[in-house]
C-alpha atoms as a PDB file:
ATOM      1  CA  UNK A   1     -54.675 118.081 322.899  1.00  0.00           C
ATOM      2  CA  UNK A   2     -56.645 118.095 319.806  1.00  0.00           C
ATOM      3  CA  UNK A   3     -54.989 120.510 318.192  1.00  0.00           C
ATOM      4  CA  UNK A   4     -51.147 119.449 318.976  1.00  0.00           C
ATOM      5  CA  UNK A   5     -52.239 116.738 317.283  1.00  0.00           C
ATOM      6  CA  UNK A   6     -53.050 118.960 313.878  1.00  0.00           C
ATOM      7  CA  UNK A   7     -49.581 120.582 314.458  1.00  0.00           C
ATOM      8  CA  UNK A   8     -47.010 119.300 315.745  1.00  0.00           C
ATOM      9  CA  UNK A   9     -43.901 120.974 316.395  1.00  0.00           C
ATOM     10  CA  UNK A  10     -40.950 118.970 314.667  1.00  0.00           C
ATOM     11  CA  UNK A  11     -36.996 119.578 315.424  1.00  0.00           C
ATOM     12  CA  UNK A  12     -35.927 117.704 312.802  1.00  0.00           C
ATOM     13  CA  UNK A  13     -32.955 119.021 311.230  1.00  0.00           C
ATOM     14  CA  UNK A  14     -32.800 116.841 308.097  1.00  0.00           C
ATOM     15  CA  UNK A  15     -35.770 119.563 307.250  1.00  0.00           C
ATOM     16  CA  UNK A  16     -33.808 122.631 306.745  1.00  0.00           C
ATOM     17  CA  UNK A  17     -33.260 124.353 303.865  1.00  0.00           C
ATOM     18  CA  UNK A  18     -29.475 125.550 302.214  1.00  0.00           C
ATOM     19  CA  UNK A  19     -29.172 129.132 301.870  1.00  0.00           C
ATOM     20  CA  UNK A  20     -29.422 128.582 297.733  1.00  0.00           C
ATOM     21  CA  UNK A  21     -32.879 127.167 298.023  1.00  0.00           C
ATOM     22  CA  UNK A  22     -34.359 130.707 299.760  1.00  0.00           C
ATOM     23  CA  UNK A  23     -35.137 133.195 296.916  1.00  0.00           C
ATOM     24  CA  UNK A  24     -32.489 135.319 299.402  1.00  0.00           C
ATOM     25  CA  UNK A  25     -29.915 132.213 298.680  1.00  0.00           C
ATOM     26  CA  UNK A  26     -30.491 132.829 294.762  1.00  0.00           C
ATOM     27  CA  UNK A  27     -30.654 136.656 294.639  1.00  0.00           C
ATOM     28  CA  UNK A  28     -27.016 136.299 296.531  1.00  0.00           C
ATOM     29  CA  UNK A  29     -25.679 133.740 294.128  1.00  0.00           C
ATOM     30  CA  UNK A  30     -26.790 136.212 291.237  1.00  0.00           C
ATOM     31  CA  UNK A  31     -25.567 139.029 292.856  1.00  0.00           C
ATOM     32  CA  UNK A  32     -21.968 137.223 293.638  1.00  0.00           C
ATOM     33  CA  UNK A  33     -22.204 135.867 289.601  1.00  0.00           C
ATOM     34  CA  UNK A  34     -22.939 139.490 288.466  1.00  0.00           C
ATOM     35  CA  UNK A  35     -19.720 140.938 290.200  1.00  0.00           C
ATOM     36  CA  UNK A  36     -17.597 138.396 289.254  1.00  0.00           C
ATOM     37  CA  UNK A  37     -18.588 139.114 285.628  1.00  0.00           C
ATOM     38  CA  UNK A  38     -17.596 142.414 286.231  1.00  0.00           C
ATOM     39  CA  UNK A  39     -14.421 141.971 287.926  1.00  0.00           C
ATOM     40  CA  UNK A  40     -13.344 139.341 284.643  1.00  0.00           C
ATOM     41  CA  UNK A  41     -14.795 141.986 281.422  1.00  0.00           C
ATOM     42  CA  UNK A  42     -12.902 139.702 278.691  1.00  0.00           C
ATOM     43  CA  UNK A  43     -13.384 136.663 280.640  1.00  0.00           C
ATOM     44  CA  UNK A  44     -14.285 133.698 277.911  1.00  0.00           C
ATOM     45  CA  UNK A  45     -13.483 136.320 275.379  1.00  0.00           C
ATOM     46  CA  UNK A  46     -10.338 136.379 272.741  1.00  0.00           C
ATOM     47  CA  UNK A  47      -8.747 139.767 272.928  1.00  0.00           C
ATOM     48  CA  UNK A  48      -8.967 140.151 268.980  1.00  0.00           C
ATOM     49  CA  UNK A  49     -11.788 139.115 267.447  1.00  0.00           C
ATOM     50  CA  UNK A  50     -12.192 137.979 263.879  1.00  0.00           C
ATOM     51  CA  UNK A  51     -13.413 140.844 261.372  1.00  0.00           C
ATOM     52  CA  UNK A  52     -17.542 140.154 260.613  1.00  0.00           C
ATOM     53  CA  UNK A  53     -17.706 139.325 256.630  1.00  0.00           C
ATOM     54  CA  UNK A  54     -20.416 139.606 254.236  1.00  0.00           C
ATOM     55  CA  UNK A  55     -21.832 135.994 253.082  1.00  0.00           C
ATOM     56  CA  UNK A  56     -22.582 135.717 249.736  1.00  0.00           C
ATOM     57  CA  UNK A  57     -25.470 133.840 248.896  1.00  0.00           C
ATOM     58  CA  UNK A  58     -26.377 132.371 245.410  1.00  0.00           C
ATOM     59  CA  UNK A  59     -29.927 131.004 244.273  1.00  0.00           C
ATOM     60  CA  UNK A  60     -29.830 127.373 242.479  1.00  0.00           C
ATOM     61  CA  UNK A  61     -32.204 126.673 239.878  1.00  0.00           C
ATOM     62  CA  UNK A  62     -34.686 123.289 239.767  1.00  0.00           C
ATOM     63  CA  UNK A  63     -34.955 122.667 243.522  1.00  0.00           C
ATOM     64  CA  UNK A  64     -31.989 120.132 243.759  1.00  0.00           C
ATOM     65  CA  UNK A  65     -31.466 117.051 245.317  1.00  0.00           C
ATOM     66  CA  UNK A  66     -27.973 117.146 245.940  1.00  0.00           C
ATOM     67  CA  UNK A  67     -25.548 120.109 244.829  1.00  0.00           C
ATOM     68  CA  UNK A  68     -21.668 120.487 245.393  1.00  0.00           C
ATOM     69  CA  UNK A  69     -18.895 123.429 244.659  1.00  0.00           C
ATOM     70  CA  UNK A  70     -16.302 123.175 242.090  1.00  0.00           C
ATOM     71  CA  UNK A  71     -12.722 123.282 244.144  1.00  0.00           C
ATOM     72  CA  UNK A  72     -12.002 126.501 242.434  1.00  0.00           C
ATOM     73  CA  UNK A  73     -15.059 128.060 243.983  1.00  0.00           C
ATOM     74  CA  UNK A  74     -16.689 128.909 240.154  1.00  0.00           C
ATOM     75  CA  UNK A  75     -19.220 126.637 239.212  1.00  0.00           C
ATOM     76  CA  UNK A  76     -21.676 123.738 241.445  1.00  0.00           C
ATOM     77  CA  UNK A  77     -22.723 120.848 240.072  1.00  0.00           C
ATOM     78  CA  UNK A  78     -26.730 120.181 241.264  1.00  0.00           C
ATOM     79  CA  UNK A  79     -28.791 117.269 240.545  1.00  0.00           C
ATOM     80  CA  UNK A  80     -33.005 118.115 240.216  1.00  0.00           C
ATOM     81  CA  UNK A  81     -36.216 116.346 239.071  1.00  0.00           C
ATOM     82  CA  UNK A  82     -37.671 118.352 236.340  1.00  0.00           C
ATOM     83  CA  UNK A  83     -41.348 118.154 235.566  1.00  0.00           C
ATOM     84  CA  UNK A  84     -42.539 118.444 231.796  1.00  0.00           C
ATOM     85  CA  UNK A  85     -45.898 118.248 230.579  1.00  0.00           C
ATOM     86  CA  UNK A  86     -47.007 116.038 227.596  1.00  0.00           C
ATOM     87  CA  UNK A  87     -49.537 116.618 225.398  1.00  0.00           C
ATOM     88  CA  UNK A  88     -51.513 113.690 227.618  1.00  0.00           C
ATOM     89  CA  UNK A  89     -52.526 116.419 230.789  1.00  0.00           C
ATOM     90  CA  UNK A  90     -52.923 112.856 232.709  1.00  0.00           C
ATOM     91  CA  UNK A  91     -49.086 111.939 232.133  1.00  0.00           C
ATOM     92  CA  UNK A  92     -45.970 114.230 233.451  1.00  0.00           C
ATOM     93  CA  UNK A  93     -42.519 113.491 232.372  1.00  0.00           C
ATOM     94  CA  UNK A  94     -39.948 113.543 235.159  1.00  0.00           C
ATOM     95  CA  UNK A  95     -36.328 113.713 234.333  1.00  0.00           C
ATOM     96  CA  UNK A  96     -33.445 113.395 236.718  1.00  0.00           C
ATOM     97  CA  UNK A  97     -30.930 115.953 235.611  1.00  0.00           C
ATOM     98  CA  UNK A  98     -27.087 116.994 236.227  1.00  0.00           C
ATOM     99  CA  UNK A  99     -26.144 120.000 236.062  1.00  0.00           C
ATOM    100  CA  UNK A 100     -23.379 122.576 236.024  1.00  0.00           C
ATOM    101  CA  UNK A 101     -23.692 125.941 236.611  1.00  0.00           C
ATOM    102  CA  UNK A 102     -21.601 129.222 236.861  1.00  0.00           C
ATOM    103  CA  UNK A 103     -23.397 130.636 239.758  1.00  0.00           C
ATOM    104  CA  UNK A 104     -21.102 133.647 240.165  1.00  0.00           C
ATOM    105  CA  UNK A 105     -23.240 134.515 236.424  1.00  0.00           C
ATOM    106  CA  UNK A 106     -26.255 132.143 237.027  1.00  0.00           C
ATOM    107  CA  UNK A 107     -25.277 130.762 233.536  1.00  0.00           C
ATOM    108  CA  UNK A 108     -25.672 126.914 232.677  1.00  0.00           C
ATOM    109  CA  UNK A 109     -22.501 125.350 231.577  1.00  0.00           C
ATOM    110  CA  UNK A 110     -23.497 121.532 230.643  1.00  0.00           C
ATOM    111  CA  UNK A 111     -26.633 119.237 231.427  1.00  0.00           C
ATOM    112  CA  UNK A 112     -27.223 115.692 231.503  1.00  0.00           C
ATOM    113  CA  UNK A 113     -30.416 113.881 231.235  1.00  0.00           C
ATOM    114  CA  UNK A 114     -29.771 110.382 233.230  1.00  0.00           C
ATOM    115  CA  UNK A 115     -32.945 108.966 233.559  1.00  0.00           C
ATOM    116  CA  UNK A 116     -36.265 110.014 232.079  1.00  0.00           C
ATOM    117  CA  UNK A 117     -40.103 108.356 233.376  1.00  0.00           C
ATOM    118  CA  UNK A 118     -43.402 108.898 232.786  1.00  0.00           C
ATOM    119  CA  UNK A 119     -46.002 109.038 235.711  1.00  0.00           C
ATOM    120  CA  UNK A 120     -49.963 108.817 235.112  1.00  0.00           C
ATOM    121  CA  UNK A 121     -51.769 111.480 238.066  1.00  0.00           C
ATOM    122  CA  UNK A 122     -53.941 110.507 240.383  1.00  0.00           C
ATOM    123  CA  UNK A 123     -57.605 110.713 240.089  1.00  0.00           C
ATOM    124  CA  UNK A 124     -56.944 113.798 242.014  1.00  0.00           C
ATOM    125  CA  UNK A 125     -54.403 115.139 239.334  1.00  0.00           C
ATOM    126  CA  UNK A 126     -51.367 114.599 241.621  1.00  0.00           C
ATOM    127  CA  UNK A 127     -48.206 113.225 240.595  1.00  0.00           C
ATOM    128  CA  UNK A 128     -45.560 111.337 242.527  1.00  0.00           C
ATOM    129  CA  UNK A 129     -41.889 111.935 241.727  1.00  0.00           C
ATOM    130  CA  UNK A 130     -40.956 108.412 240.654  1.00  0.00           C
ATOM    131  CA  UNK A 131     -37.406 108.482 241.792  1.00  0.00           C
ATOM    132  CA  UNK A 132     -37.198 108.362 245.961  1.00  0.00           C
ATOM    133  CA  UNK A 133     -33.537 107.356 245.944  1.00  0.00           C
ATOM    134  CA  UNK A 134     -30.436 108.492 247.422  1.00  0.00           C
ATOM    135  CA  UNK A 135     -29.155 110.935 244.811  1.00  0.00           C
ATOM    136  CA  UNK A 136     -25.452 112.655 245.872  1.00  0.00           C
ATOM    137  CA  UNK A 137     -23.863 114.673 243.197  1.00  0.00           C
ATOM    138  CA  UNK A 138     -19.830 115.458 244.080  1.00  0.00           C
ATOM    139  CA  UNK A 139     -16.863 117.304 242.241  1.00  0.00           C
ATOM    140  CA  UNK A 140     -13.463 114.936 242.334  1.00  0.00           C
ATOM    141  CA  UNK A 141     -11.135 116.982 244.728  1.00  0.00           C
ATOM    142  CA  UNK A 142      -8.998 118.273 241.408  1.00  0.00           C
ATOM    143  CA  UNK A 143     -12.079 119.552 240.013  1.00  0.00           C
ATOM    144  CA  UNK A 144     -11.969 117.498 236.693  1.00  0.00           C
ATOM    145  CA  UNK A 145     -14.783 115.345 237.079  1.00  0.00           C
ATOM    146  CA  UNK A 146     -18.206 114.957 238.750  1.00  0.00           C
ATOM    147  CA  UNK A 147     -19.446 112.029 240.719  1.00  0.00           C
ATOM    148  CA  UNK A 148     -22.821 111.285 240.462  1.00  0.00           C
ATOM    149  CA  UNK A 149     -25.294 108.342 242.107  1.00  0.00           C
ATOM    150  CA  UNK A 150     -28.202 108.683 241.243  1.00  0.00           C
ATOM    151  CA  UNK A 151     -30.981 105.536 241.306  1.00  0.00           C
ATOM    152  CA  UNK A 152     -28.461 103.237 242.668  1.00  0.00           C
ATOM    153  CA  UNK A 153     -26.173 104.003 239.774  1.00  0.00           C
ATOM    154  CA  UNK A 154     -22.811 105.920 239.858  1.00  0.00           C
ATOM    155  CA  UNK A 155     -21.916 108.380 236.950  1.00  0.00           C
ATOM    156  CA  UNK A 156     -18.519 109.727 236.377  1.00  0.00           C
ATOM    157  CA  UNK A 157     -18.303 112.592 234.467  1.00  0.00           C
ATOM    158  CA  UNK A 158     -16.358 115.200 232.968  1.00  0.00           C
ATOM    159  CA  UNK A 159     -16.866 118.520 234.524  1.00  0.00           C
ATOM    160  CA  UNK A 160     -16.630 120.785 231.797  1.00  0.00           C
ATOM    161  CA  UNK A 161     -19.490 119.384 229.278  1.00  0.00           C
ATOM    162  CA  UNK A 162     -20.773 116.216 231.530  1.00  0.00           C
ATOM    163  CA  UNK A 163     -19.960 113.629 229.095  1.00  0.00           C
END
């Protein structure tokens, strides 16, 4: 008595297990999934596909912000902070710059000094980039001029000597 008690024998139905809850159930399902991968080689597959090409890859200078390609795929315009020391080792200059570069020859074509600060360090000798603004830098779809905002200001300049 005692121990139908600690095991009773159910019958209940709503108990049983499908097939694809056994580890036999799965190793079917894999096995059916494996064949019909065979059977369908191209399956999810183009028949021709596109030729593998080389990307180029070009370094920018001054850790930009923001940087954009000319249309005609020669020059991008970036826009950096640049640090400068003074003769005052507590006080850095920061200067938010435009610039445009052939990057094809890593050759500077123009530059544009927008906004220059001074920042005192901290009494550890850090110092903060003052400018924590959106700053986008864009070429005009025809490639003749270059859209800059920078500290909630918007520049538009000429793209072949940024004036």
């Amino acid at each position: 008595m005692l121990l139908a008690r600690l095991n009773p024998v159910r019958n209940d139905r709503s108990k049983l297990r499908s097939p694809f809850q056994t580890p036999l159930g799965v190793q079917l399902f894999t096995v059916v999934l494996f064949c019909a991968a065979l059977g369908f080689p191209g399956w999810g597959q183009s028949d021709k596909a596109p030729p593998q090409i080389q990307l180029k890859t070009y370094a920018l200078h001054g850790k930009p912000y923001s940087a954009d390609v000319s249309p005609d795929e020669r020059a991008v315009v970036t826009e950096s902070t640049l640090e400068k020391e003074t003769p005052n080792p507590g006080i850095k200059e920061f200067e938010e710059v435009v610039q445009i570069w052939n990057f094809k020859e890593d050759k500077l074509q123009a530059d544009l000094c927008v906004q220059e600060q001074e920042v005192k360090g901290t009494a550890k000798g850090y110092f903060e980039n003052p400018v924590r603004d959106l700053r986008v830098v864009r070429f005009l779809p025809n490639g003749t001029a270059v859209v800059a905002l920078i500290v909630q200001t918007i520049y538009v300049l000429d793209a072949r000597d940024l004036s």
